[in-house]
PDB file of N, CA and C in Angstrom:
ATOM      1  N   UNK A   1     -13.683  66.862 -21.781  1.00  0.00           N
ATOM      2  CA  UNK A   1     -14.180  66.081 -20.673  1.00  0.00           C
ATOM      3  C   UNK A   1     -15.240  65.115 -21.212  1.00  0.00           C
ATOM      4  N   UNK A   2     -15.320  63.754 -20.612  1.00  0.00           N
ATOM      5  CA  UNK A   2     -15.969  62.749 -21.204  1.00  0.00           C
ATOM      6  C   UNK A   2     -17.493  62.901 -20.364  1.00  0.00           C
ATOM      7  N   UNK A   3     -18.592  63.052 -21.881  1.00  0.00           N
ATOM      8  CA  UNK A   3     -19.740  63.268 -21.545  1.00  0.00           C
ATOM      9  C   UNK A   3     -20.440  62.555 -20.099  1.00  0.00           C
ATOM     10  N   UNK A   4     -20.043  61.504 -19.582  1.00  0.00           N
ATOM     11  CA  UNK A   4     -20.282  60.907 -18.040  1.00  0.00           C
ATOM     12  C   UNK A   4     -19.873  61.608 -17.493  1.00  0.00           C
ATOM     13  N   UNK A   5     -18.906  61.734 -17.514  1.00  0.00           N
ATOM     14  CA  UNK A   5     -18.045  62.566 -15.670  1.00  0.00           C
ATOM     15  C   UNK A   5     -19.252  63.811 -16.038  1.00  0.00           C
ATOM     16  N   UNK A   6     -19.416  64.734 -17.307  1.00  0.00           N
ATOM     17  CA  UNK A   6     -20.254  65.860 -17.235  1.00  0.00           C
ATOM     18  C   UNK A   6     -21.596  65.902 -16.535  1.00  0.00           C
ATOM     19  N   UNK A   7     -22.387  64.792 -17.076  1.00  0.00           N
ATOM     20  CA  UNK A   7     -23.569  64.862 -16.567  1.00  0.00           C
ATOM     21  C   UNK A   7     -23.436  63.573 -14.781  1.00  0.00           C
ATOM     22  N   UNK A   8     -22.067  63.411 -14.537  1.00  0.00           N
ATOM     23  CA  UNK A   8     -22.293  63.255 -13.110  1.00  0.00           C
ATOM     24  C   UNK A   8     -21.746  64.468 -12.245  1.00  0.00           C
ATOM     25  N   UNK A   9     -21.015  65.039 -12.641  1.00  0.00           N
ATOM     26  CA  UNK A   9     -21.163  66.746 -12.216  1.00  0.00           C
ATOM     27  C   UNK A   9     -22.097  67.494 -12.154  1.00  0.00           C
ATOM     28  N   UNK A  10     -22.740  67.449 -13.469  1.00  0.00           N
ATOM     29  CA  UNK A  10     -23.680  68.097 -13.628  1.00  0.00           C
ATOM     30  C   UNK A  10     -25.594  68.020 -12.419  1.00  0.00           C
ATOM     31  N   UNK A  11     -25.584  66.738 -12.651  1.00  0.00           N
ATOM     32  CA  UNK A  11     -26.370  65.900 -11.542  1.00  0.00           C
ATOM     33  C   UNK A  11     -25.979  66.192  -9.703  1.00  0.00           C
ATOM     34  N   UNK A  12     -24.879  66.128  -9.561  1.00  0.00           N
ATOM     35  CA  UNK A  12     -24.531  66.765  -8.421  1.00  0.00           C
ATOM     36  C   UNK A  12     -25.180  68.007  -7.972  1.00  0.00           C
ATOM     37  N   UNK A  13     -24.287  69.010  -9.179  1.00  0.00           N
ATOM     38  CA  UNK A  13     -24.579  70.110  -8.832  1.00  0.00           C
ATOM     39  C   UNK A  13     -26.177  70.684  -8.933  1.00  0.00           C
ATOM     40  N   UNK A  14     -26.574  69.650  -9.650  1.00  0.00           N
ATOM     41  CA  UNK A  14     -27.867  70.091  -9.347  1.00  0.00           C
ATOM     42  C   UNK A  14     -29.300  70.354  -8.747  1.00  0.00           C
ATOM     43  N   UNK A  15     -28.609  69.032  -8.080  1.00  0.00           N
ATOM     44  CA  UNK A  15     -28.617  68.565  -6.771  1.00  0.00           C
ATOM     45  C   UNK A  15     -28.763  69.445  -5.606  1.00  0.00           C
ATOM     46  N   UNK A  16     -27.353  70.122  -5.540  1.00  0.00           N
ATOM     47  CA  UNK A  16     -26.718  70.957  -4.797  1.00  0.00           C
ATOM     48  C   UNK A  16     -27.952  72.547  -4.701  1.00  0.00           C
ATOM     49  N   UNK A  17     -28.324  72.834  -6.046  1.00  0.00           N
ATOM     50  CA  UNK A  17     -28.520  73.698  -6.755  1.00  0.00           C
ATOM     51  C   UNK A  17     -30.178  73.791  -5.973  1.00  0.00           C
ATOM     52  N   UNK A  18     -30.905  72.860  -6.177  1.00  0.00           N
ATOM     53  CA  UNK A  18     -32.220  72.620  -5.877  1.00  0.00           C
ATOM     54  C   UNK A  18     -32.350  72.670  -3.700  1.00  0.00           C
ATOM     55  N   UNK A  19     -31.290  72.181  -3.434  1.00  0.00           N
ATOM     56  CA  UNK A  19     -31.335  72.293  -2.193  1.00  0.00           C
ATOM     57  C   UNK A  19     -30.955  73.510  -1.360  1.00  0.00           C
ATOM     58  N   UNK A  20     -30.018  74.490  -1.864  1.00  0.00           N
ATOM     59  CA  UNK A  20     -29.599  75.298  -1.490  1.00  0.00           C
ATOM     60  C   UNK A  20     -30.941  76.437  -1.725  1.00  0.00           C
ATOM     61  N   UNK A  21     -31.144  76.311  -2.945  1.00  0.00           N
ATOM     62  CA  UNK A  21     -32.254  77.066  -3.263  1.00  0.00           C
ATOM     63  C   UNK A  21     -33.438  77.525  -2.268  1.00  0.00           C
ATOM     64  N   UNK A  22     -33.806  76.075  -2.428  1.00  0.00           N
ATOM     65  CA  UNK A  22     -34.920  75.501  -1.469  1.00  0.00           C
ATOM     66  C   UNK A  22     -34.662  76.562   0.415  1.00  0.00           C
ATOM     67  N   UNK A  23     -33.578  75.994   0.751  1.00  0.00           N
ATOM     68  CA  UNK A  23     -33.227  76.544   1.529  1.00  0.00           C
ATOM     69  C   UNK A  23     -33.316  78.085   1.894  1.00  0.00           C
ATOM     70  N   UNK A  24     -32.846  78.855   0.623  1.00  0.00           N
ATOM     71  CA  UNK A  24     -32.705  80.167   0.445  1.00  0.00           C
ATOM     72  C   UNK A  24     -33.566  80.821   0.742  1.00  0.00           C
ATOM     73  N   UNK A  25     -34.449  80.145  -0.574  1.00  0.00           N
ATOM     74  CA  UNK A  25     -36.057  80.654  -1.130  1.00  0.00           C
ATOM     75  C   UNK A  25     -36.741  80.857   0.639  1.00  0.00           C
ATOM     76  N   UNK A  26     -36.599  79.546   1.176  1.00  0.00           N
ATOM     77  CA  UNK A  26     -37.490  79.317   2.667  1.00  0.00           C
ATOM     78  C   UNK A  26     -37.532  80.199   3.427  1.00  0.00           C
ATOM     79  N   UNK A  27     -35.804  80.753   3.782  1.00  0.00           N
ATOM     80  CA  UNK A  27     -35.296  81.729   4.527  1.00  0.00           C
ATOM     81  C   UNK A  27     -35.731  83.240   4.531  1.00  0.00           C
ATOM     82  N   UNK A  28     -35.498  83.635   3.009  1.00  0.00           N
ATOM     83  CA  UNK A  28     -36.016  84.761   2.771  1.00  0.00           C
ATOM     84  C   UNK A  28     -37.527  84.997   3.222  1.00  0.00           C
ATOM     85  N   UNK A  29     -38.314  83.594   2.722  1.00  0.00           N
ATOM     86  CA  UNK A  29     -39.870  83.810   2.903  1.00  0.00           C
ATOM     87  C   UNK A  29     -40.117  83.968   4.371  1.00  0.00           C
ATOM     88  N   UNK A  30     -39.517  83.204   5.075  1.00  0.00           N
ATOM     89  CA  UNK A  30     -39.736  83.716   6.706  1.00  0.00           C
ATOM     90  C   UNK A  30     -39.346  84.912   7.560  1.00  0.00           C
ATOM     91  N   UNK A  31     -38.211  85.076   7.227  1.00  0.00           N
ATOM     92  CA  UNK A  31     -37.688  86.763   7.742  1.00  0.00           C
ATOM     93  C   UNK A  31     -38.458  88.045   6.768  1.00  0.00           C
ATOM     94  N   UNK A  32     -38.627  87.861   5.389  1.00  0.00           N
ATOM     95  CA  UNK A  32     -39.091  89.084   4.736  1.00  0.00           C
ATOM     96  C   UNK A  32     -40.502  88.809   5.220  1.00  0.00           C
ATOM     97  N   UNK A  33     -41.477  87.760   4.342  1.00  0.00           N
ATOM     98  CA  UNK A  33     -42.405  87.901   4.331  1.00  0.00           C
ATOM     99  C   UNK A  33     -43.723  87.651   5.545  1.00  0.00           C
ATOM    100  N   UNK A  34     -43.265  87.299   7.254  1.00  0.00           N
ATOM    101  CA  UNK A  34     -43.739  86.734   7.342  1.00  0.00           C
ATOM    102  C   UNK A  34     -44.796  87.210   8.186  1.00  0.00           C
ATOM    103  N   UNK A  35     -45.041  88.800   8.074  1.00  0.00           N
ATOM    104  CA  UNK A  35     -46.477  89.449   8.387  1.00  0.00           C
ATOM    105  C   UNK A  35     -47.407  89.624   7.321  1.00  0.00           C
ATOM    106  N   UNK A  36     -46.943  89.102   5.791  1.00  0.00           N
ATOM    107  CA  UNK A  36     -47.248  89.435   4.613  1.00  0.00           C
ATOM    108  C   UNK A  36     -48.842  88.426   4.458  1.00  0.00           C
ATOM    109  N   UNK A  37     -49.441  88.909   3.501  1.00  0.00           N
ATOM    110  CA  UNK A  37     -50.919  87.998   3.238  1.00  0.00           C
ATOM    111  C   UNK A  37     -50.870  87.099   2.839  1.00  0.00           C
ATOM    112  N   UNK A  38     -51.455  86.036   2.430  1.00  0.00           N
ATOM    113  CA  UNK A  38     -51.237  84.467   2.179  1.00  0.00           C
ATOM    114  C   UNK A  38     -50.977  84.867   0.270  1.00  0.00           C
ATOM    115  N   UNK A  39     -51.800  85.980  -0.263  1.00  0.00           N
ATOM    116  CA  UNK A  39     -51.717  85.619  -1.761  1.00  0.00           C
ATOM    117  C   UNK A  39     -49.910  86.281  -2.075  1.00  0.00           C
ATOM    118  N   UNK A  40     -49.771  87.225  -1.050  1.00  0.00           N
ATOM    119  CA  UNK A  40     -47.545  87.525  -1.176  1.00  0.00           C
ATOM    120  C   UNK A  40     -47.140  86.380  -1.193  1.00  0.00           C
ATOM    121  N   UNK A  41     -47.361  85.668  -0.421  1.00  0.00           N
ATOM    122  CA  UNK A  41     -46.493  84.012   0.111  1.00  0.00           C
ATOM    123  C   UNK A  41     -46.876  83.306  -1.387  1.00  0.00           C
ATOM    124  N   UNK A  42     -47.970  83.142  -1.494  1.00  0.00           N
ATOM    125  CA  UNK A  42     -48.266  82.060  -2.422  1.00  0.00           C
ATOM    126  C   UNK A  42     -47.813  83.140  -4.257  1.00  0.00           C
ATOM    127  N   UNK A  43     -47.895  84.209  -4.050  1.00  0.00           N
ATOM    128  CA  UNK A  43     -47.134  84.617  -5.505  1.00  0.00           C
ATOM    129  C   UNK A  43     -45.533  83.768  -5.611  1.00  0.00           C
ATOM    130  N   UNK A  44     -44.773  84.717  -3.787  1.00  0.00           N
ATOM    131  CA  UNK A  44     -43.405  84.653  -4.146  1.00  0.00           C
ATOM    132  C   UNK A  44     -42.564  83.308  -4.083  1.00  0.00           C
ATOM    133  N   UNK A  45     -43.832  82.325  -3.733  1.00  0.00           N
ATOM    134  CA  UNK A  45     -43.530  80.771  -3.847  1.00  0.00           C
ATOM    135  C   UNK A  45     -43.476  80.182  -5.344  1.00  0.00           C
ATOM    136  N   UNK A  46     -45.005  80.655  -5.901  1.00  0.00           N
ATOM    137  CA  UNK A  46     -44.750  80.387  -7.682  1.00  0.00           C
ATOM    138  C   UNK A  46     -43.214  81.253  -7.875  1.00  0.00           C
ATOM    139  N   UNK A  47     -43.302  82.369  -7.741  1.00  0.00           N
ATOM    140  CA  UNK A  47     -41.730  82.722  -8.776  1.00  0.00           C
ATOM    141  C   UNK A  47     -41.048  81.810  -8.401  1.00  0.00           C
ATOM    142  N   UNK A  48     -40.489  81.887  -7.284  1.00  0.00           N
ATOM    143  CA  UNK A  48     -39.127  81.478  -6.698  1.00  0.00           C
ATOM    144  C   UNK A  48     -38.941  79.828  -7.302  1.00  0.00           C
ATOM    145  N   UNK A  49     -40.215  79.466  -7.439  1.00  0.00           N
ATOM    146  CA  UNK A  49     -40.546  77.485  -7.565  1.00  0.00           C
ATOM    147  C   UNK A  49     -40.229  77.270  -9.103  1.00  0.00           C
ATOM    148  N   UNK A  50     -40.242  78.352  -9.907  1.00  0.00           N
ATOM    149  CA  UNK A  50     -39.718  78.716 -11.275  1.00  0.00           C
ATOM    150  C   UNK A  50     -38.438  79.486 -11.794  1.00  0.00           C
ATOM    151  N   UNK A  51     -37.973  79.985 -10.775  1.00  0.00           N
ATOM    152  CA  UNK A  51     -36.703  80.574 -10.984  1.00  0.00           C
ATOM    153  C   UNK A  51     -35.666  79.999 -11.052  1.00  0.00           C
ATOM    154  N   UNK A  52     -35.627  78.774 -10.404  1.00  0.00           N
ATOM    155  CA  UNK A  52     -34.693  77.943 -10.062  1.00  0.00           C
ATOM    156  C   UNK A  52     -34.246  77.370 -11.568  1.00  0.00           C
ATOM    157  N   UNK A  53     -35.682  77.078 -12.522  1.00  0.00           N
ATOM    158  CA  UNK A  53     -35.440  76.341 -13.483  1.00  0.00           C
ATOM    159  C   UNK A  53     -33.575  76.847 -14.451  1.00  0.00           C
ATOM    160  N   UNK A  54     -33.870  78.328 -14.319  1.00  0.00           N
ATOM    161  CA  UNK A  54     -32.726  79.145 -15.500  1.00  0.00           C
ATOM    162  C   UNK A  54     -31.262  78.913 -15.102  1.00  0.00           C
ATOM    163  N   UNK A  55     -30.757  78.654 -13.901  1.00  0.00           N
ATOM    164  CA  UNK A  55     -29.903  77.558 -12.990  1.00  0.00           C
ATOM    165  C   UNK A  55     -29.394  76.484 -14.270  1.00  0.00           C
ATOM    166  N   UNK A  56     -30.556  76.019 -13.664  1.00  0.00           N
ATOM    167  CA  UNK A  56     -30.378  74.689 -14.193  1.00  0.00           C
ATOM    168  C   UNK A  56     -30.798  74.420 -15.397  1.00  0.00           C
ATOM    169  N   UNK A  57     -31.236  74.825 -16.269  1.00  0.00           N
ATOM    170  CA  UNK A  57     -31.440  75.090 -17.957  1.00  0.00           C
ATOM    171  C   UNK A  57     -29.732  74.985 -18.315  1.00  0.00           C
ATOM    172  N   UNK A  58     -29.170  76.384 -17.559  1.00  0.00           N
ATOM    173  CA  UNK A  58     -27.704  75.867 -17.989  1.00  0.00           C
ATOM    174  C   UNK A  58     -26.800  75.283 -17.931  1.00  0.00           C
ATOM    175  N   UNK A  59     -26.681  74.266 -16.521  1.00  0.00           N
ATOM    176  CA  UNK A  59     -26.202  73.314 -16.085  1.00  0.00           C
ATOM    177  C   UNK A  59     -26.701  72.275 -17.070  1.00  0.00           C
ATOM    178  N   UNK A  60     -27.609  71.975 -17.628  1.00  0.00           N
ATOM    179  CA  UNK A  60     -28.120  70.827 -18.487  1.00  0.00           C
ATOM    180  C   UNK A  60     -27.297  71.028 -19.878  1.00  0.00           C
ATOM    181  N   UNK A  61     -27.772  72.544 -20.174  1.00  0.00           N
ATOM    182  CA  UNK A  61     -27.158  72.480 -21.705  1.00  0.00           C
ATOM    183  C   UNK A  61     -25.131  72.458 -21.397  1.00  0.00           C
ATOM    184  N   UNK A  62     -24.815  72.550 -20.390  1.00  0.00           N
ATOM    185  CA  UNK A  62     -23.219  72.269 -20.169  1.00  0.00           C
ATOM    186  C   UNK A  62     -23.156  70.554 -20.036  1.00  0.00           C
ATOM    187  N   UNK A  63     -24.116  69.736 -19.530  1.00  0.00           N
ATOM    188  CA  UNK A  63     -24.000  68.028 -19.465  1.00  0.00           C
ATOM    189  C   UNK A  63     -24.087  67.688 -20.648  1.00  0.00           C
ATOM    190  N   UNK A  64     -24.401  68.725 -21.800  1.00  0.00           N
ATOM    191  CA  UNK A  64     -24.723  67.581 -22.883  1.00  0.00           C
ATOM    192  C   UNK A  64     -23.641  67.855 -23.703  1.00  0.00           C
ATOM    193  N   UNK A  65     -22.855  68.354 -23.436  1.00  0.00           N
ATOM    194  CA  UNK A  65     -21.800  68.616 -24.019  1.00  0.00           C
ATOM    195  C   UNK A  65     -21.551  69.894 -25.191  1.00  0.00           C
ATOM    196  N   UNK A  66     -20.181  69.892 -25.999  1.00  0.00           N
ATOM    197  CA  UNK A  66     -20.589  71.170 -27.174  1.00  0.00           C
ATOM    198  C   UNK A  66     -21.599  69.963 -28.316  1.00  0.00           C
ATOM    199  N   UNK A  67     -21.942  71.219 -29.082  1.00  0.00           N
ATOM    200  CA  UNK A  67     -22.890  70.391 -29.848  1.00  0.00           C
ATOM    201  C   UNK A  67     -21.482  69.794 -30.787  1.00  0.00           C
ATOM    202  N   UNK A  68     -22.185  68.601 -31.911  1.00  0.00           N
ATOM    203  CA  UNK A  68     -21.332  68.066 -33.111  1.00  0.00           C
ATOM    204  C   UNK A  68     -21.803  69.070 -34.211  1.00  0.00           C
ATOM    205  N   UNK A  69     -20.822  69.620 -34.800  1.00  0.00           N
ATOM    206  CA  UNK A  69     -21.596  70.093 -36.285  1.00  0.00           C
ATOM    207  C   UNK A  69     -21.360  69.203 -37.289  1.00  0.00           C
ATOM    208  N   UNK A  70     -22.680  69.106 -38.310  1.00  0.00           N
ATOM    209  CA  UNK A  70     -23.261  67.844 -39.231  1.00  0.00           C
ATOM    210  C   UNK A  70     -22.365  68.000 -40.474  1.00  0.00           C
ATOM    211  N   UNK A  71     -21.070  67.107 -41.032  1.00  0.00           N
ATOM    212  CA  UNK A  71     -20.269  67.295 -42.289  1.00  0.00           C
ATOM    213  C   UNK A  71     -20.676  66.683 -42.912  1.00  0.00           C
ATOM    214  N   UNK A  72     -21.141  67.154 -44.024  1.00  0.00           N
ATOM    215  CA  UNK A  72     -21.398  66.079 -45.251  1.00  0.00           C
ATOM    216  C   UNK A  72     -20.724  65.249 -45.805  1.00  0.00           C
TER     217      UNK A  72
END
């Protein structure tokens, strides 16, 4: 697959990826947490605001394609 179409897939989905999340993350925080103390909220906001990254770490290393190995 030609490295464009990848990273416009890739961009999509990541897209996709960040919003759904977002969404998720929100949902959970209101039904689980929401008799919880402000420092629960504000922990399970840092994780969740960092979790997302490992997602998408691998969606990136799939846009850039396989690597080239270097022939002398």
């Amino acid at each position: 697959m030609p490295v464009r179409i990848r990273k416009l897939i890739g961009t999509v989905l990541i897209l996709a990826l960040v919003v759904l999340y977002a969404l998720v993350a929100t949902t959970i925080a209101t039904y689980r947490l929401a008799e919880s103390a402000w420092y629960v909220h504000l922990l399970y906001f840092l994780l969740t605001g960092i979790f997302w990254v490992v997602p998408a770490m691998f969606l990136i290393r799939w846009m850039e394609g396989p690597r080239k190995s270097k022939q002398p």
